[in-house]
PDB file of N, CA and C in Angstrom:
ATOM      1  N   UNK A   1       0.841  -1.169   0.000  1.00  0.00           N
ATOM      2  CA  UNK A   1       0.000   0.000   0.000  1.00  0.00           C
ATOM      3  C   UNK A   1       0.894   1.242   0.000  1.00  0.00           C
ATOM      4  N   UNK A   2       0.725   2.078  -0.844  1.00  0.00           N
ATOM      5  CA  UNK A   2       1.755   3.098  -1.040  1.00  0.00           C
ATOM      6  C   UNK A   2       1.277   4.243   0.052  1.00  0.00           C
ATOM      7  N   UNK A   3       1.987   5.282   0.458  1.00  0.00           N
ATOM      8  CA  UNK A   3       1.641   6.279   1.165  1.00  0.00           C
ATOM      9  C   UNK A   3       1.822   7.546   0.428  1.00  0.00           C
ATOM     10  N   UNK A   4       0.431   8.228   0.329  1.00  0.00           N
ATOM     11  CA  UNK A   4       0.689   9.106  -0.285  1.00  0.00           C
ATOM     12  C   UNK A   4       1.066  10.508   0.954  1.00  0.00           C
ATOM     13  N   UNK A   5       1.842  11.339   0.148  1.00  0.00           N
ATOM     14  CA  UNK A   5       1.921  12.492   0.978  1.00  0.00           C
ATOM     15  C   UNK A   5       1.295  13.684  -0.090  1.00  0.00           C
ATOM     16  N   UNK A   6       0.706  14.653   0.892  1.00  0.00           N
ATOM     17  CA  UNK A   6      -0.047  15.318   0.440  1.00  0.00           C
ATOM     18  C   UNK A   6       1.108  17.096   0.674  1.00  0.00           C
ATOM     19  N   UNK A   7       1.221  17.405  -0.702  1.00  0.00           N
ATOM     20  CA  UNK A   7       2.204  18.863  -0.098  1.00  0.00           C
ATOM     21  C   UNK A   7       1.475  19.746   0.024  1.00  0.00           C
ATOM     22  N   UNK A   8       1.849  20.559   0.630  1.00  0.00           N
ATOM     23  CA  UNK A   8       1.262  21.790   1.333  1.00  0.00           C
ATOM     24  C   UNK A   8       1.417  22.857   0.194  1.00  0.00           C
ATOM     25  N   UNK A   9       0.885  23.448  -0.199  1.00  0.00           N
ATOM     26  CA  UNK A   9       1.135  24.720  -1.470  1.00  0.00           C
ATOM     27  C   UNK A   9       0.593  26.200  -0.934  1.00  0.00           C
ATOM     28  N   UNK A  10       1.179  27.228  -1.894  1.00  0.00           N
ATOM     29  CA  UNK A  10       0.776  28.687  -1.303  1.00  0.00           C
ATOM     30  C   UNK A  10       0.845  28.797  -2.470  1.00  0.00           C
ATOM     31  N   UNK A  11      -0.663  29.739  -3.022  1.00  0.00           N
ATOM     32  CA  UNK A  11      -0.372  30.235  -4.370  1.00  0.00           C
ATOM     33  C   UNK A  11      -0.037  31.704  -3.948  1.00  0.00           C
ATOM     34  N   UNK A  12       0.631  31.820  -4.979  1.00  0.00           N
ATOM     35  CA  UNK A  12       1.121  33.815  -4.656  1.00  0.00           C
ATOM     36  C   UNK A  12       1.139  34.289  -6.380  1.00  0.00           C
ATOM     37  N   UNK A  13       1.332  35.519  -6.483  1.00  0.00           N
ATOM     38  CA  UNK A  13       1.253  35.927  -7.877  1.00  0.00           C
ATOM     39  C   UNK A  13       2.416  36.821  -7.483  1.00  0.00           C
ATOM     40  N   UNK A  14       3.843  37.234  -8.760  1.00  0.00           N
ATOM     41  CA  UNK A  14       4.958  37.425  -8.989  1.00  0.00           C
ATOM     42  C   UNK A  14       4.824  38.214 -10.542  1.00  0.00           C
ATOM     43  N   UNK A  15       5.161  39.673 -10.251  1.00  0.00           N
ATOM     44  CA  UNK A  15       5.618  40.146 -11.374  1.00  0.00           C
ATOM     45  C   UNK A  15       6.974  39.943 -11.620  1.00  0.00           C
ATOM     46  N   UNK A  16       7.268  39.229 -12.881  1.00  0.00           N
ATOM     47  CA  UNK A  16       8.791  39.887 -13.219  1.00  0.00           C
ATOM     48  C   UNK A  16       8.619  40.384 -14.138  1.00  0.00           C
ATOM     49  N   UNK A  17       9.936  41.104 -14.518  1.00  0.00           N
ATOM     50  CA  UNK A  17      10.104  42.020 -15.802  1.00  0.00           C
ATOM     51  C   UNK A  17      10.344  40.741 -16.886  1.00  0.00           C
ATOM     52  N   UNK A  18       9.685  41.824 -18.269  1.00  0.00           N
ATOM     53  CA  UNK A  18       9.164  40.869 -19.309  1.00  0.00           C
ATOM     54  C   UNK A  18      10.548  39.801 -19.775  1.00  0.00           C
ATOM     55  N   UNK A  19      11.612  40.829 -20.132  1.00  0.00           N
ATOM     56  CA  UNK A  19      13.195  40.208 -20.619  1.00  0.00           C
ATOM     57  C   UNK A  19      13.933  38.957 -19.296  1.00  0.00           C
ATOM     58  N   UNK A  20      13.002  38.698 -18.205  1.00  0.00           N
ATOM     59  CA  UNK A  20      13.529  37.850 -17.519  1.00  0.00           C
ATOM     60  C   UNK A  20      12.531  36.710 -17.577  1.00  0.00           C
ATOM     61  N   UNK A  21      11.300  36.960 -18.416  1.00  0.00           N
ATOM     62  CA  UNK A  21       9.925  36.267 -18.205  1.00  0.00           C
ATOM     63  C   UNK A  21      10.969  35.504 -19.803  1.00  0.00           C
ATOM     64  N   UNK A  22      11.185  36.008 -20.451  1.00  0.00           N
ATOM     65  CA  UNK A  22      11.561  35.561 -21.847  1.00  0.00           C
ATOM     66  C   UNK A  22      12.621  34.926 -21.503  1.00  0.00           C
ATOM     67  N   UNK A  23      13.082  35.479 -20.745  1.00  0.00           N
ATOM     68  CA  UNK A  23      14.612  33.997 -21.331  1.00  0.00           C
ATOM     69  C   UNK A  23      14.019  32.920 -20.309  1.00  0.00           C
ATOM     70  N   UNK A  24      13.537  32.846 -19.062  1.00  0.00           N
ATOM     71  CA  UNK A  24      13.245  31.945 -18.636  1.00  0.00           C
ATOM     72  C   UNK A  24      12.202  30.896 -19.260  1.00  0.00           C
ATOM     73  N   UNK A  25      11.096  31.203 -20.605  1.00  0.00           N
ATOM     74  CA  UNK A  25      10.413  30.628 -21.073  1.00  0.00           C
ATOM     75  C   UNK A  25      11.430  29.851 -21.767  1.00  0.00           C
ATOM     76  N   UNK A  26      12.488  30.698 -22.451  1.00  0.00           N
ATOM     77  CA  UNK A  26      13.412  30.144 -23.831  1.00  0.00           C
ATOM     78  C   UNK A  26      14.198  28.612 -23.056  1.00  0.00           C
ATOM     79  N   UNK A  27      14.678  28.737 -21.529  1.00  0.00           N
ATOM     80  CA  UNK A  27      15.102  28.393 -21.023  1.00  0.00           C
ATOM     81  C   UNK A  27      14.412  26.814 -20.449  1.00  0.00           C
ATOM     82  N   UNK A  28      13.189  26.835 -20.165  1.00  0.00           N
ATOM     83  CA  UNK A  28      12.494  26.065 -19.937  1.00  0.00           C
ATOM     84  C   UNK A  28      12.086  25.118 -21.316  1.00  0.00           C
ATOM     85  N   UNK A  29      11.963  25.593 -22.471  1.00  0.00           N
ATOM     86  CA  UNK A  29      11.773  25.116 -23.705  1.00  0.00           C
ATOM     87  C   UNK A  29      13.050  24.297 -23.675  1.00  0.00           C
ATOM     88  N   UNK A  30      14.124  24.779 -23.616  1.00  0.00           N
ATOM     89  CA  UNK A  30      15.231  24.329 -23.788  1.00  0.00           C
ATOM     90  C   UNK A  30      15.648  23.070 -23.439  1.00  0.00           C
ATOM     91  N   UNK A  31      15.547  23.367 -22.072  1.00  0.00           N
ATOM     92  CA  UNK A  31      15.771  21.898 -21.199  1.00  0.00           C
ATOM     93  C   UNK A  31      14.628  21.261 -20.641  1.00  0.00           C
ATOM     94  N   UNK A  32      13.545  21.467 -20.992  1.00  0.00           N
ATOM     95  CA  UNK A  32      12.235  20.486 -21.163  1.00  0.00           C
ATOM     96  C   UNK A  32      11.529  20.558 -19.509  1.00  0.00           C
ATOM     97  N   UNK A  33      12.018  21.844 -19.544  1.00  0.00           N
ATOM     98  CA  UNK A  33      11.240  21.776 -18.108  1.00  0.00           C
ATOM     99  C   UNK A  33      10.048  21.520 -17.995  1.00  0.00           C
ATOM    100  N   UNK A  34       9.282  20.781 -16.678  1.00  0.00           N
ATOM    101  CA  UNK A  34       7.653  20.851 -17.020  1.00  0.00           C
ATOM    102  C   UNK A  34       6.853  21.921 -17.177  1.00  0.00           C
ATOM    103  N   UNK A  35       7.272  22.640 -16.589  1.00  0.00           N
ATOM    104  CA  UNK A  35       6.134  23.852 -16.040  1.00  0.00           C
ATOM    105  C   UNK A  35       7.204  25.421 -15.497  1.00  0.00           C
ATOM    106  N   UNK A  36       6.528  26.275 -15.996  1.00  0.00           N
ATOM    107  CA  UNK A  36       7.025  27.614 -16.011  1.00  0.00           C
ATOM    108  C   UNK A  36       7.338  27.547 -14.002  1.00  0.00           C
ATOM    109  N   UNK A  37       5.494  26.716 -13.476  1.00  0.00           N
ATOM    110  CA  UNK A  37       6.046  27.229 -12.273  1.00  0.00           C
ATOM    111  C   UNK A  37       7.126  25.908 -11.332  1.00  0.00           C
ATOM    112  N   UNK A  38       7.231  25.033 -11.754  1.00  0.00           N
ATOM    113  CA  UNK A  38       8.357  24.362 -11.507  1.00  0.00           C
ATOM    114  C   UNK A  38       9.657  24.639 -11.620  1.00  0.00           C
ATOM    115  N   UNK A  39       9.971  25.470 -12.788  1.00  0.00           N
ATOM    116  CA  UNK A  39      11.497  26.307 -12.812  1.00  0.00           C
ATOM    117  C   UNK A  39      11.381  27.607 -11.921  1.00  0.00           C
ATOM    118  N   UNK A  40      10.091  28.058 -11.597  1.00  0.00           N
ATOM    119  CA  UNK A  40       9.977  28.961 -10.305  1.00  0.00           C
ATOM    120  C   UNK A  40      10.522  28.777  -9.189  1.00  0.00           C
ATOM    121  N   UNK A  41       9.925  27.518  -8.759  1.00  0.00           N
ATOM    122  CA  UNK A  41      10.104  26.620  -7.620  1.00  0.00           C
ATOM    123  C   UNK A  41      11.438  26.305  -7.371  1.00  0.00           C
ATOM    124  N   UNK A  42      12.178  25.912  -8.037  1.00  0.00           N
ATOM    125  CA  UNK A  42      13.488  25.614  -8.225  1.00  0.00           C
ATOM    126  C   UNK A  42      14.496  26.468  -8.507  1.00  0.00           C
ATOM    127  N   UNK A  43      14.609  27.354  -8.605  1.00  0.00           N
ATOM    128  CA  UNK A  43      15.241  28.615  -8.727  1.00  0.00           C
ATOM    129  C   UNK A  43      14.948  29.252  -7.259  1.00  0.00           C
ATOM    130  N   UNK A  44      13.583  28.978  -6.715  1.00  0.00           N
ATOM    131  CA  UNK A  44      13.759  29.769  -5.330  1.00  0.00           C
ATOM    132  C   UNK A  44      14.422  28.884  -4.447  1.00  0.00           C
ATOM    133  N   UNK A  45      13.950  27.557  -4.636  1.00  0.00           N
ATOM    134  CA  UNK A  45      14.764  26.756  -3.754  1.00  0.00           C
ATOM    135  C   UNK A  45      16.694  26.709  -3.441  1.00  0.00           C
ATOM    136  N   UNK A  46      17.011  26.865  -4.597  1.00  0.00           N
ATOM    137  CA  UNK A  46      18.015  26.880  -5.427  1.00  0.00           C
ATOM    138  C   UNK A  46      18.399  28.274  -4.490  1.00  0.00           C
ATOM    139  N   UNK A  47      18.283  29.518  -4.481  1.00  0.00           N
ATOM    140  CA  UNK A  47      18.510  31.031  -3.962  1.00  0.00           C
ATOM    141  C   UNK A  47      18.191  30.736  -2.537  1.00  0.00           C
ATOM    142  N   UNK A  48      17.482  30.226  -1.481  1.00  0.00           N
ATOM    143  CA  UNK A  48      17.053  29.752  -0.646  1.00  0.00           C
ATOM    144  C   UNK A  48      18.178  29.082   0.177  1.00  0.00           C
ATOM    145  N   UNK A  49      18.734  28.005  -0.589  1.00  0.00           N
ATOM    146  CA  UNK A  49      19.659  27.166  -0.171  1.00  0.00           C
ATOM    147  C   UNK A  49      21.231  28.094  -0.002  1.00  0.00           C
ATOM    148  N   UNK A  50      21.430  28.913  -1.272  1.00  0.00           N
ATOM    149  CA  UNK A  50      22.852  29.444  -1.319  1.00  0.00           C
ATOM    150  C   UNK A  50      22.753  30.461  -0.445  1.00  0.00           C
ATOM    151  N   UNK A  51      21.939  30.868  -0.306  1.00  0.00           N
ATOM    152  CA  UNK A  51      22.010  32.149   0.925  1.00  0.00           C
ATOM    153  C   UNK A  51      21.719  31.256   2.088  1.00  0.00           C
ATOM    154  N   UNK A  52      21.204  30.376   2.513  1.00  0.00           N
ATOM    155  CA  UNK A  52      21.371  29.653   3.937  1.00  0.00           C
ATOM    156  C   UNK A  52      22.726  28.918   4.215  1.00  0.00           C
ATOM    157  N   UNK A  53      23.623  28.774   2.938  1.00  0.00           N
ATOM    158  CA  UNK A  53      24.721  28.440   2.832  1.00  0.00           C
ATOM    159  C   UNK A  53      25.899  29.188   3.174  1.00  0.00           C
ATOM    160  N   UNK A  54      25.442  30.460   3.039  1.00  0.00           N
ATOM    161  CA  UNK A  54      26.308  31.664   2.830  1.00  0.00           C
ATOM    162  C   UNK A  54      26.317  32.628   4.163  1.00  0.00           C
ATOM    163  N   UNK A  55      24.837  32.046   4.550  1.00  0.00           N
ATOM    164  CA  UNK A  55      24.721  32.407   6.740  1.00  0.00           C
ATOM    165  C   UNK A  55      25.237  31.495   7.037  1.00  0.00           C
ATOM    166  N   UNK A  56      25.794  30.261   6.828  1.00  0.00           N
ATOM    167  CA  UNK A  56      26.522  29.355   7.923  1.00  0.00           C
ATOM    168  C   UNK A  56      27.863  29.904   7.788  1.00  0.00           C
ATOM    169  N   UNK A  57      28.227  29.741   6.219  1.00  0.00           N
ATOM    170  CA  UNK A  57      29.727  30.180   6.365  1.00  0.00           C
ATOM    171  C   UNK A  57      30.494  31.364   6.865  1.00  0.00           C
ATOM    172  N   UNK A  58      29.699  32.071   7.201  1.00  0.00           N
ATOM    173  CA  UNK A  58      29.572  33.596   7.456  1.00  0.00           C
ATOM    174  C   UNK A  58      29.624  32.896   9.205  1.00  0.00           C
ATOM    175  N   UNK A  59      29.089  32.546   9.208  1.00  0.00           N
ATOM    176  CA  UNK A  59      29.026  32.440  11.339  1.00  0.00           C
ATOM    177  C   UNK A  59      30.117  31.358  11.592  1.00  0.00           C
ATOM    178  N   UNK A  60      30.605  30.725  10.572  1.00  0.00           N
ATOM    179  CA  UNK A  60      31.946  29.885  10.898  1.00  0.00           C
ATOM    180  C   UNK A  60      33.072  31.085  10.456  1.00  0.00           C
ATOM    181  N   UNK A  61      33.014  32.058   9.856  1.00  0.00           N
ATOM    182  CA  UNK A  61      34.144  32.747   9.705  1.00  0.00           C
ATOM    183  C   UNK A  61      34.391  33.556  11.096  1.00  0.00           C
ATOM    184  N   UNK A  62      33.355  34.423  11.759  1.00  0.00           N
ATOM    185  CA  UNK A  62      33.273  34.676  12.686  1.00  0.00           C
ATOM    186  C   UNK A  62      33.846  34.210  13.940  1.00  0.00           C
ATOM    187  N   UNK A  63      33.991  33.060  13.593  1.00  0.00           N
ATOM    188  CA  UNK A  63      34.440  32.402  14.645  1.00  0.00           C
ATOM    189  C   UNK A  63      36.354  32.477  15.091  1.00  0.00           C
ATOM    190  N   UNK A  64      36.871  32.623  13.369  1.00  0.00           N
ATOM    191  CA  UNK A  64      37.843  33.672  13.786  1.00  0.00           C
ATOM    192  C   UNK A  64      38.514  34.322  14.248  1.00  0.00           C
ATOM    193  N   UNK A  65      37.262  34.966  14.885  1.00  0.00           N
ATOM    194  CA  UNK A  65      37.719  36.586  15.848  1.00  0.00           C
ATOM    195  C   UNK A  65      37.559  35.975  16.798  1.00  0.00           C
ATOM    196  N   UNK A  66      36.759  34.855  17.373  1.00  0.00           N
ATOM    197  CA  UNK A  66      35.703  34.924  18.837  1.00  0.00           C
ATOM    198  C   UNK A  66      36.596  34.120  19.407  1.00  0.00           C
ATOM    199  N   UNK A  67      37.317  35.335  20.426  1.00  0.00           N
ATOM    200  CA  UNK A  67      38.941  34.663  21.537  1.00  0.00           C
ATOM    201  C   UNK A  67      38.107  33.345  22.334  1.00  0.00           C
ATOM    202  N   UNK A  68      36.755  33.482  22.697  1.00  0.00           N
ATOM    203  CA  UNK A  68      35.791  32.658  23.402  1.00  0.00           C
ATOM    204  C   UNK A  68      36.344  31.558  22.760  1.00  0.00           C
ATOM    205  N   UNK A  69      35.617  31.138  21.471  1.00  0.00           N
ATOM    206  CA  UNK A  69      35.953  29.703  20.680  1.00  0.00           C
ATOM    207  C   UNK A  69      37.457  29.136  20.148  1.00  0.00           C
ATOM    208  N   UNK A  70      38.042  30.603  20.405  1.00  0.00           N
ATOM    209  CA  UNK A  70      39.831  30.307  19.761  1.00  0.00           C
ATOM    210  C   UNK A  70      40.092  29.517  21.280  1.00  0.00           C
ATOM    211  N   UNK A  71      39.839  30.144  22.879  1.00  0.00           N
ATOM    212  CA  UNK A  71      40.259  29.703  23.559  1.00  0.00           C
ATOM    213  C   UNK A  71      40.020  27.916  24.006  1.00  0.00           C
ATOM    214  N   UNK A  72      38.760  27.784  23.827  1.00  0.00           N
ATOM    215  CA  UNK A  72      37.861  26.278  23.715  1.00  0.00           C
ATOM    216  C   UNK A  72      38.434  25.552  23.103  1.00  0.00           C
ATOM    217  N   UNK A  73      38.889  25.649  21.821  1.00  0.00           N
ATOM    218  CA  UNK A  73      39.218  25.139  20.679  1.00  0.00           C
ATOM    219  C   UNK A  73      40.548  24.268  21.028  1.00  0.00           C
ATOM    220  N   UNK A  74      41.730  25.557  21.662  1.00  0.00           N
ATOM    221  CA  UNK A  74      42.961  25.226  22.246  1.00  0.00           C
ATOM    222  C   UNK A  74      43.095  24.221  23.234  1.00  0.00           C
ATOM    223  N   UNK A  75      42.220  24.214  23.934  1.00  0.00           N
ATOM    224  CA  UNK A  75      41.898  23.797  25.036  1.00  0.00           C
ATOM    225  C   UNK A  75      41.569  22.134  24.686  1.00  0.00           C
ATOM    226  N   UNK A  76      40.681  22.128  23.892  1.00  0.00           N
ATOM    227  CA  UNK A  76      40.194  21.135  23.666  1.00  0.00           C
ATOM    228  C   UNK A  76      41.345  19.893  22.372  1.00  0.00           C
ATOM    229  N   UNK A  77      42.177  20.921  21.253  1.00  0.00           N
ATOM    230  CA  UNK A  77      43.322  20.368  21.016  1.00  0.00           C
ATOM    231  C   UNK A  77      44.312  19.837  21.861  1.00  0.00           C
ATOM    232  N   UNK A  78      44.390  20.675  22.829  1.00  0.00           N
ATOM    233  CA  UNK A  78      45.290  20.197  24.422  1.00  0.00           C
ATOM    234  C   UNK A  78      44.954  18.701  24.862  1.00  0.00           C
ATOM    235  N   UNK A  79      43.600  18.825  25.158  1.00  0.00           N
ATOM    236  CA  UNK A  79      43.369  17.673  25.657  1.00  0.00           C
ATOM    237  C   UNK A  79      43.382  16.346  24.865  1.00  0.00           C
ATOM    238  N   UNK A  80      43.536  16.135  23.898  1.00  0.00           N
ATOM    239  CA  UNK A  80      43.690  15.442  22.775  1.00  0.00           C
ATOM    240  C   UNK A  80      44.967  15.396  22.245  1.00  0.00           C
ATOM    241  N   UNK A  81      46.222  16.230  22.294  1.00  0.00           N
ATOM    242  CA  UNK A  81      47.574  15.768  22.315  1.00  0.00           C
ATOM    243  C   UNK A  81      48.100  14.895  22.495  1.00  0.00           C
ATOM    244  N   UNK A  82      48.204  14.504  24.196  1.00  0.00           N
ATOM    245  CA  UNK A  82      48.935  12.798  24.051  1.00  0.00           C
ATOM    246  C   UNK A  82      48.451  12.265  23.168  1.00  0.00           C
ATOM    247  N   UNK A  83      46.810  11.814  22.971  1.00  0.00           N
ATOM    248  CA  UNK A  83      46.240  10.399  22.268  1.00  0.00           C
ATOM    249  C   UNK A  83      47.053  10.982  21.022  1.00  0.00           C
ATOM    250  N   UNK A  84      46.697  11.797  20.321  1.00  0.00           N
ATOM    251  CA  UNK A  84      47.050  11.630  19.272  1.00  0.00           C
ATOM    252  C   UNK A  84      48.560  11.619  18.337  1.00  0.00           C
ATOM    253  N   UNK A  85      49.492  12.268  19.633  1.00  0.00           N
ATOM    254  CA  UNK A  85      50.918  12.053  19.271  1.00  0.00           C
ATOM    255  C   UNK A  85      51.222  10.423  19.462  1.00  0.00           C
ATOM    256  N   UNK A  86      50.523   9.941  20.362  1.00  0.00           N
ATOM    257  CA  UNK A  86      50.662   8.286  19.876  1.00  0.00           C
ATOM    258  C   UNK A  86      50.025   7.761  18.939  1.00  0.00           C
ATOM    259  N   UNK A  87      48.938   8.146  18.494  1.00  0.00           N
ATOM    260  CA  UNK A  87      48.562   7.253  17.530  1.00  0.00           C
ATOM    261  C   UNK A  87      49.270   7.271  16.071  1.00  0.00           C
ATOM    262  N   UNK A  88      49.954   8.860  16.041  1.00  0.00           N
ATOM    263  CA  UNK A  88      50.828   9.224  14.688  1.00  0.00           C
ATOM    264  C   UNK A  88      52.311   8.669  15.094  1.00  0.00           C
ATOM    265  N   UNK A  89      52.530   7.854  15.958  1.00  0.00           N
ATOM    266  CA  UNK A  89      54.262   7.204  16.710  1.00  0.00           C
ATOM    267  C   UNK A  89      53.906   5.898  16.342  1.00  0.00           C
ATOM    268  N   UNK A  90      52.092   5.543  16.418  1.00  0.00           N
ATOM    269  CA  UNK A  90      52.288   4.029  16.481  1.00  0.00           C
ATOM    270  C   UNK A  90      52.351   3.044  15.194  1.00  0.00           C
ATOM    271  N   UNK A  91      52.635   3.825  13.995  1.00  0.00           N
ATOM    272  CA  UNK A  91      52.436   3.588  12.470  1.00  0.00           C
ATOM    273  C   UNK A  91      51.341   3.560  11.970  1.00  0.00           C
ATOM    274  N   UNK A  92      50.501   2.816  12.470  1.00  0.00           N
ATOM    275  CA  UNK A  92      48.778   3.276  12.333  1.00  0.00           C
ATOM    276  C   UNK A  92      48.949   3.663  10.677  1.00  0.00           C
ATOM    277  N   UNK A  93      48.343   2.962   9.517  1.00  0.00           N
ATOM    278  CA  UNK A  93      48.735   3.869   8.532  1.00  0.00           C
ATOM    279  C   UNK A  93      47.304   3.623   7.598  1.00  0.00           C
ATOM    280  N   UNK A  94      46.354   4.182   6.932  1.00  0.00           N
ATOM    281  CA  UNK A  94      45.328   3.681   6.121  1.00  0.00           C
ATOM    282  C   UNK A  94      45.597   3.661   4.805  1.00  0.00           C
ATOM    283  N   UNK A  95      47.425   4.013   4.519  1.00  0.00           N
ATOM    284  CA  UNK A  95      47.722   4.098   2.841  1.00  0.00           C
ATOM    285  C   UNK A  95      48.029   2.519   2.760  1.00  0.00           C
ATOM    286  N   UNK A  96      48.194   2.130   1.497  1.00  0.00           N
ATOM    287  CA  UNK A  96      48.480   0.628   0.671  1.00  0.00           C
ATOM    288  C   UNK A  96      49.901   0.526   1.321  1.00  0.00           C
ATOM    289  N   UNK A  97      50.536  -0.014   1.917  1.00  0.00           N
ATOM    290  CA  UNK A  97      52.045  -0.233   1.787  1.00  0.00           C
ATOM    291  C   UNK A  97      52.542  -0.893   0.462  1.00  0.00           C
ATOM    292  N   UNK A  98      52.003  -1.036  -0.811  1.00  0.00           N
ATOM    293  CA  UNK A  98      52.328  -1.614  -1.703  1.00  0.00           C
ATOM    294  C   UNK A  98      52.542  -0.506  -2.782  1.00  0.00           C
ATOM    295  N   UNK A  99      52.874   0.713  -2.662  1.00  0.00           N
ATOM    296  CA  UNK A  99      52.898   1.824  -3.707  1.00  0.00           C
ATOM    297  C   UNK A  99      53.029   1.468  -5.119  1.00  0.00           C
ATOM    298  N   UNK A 100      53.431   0.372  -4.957  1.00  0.00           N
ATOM    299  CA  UNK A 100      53.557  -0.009  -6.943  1.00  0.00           C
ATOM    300  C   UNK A 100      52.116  -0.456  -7.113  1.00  0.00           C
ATOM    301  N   UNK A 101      51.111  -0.329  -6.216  1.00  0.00           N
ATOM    302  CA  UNK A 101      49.483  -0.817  -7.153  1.00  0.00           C
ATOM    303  C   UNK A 101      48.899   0.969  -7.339  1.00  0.00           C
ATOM    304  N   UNK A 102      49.962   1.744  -6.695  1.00  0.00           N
ATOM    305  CA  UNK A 102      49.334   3.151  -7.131  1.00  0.00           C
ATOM    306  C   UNK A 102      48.996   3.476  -8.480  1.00  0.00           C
ATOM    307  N   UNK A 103      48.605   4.409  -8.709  1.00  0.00           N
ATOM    308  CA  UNK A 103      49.244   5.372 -10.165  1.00  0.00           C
ATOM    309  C   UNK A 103      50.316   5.811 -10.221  1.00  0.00           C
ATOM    310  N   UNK A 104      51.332   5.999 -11.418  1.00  0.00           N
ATOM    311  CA  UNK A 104      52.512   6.365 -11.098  1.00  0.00           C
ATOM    312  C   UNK A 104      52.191   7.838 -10.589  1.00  0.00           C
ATOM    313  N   UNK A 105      51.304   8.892 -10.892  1.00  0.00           N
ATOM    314  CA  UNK A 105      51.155  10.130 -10.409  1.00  0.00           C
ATOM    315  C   UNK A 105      51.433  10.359  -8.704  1.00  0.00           C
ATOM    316  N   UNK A 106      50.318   9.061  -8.047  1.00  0.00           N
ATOM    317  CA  UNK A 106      50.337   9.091  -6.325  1.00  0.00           C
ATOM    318  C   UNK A 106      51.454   8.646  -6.264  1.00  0.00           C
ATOM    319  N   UNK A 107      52.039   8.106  -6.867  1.00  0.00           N
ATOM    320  CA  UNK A 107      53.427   7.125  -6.156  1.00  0.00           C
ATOM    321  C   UNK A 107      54.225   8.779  -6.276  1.00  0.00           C
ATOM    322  N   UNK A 108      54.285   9.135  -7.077  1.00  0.00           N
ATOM    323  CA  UNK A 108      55.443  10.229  -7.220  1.00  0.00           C
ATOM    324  C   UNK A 108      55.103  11.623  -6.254  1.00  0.00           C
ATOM    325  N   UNK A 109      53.984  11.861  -5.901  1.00  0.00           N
ATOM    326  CA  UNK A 109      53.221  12.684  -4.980  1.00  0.00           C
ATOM    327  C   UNK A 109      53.632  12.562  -3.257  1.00  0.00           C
ATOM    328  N   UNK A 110      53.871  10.718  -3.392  1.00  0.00           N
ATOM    329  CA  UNK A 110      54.550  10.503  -2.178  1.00  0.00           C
ATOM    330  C   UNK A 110      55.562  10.887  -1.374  1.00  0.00           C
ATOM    331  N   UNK A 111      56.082  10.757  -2.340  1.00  0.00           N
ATOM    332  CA  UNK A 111      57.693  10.956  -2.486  1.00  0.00           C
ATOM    333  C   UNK A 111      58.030  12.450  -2.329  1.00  0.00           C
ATOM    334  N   UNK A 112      57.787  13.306  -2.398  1.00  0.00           N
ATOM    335  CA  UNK A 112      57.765  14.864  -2.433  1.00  0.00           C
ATOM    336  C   UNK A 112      58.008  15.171  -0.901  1.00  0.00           C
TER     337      UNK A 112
END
C-alpha cells in the first residue's frame, strides 16, 4: 500500500520584468522543463539554499575573531595531544604499503 503524501502549497502571484519572463520561457523550452512554475520553484529553492549556505559560512568565519571559541578550541586540542601524538608514533597507517598498485602520479606525490 503506497503512502501518499499530500504537499502543502501557497499560491502567490509574482511580477517579473518581461526580458527575464523571456529567457526563462526560452530556457524552460530548452531543457524540457515541465512547467514555467516548476522552474519557479526551483530557482527559489536553489537562492534559498545558497544564501542559507552563505549564513553558515559567514558564522563559521566569525568564529575567527571569537577569543571565546579560539580559547575552547585550544583547550580542547590540548586535551587530545597525548592520544594523538601516539597514535601518529604508532604507524597506524590507512595508505596501501604496496605503492607499486598506485598510479605512477600518487606514487610520485609521495615521495615529495
Amino acid at each position: 500500500m503506497a503512502i501518499t503524501v499530500k504537499k502543502n502549497y501557497q499560491n502567490t502571484t509574482v511580477r517579473v520584468p518581461r526580458h527575464i519572463y523571456d529567457r526563462a520561457k526560452t530556457v524552460i523550452e530548452r531543457f524540457k522543463v515541465s512547467s514555467f512554475n516548476e522552474f519557479v520553484v526551483q530557482a527559489i529553492e536553489e537562492k534559498v539554499h545558497r544564501l542559507t549556505e552563505a549564513e553558515i559560512d559567514a558564522a563559521f568565519a566569525q568564529m575567527a575573531h571569537d577569543e571565546n571559541y579560539q580559547r575552547s578550541s585550544l583547550k580542547l586540542a590540548n586535551e587530545f595531544l597525548k592520544s594523538d601524538w601516539e597514535a601518529f608514533n604508532s604507524g597506524a597507517t590507512h595508505e596501501p604499503r604496496n605503492t607499486s598498485a598506485l598510479p605512477a602520479k600518487t606514487r610520485s606525490r609521495r615521495h615529495i
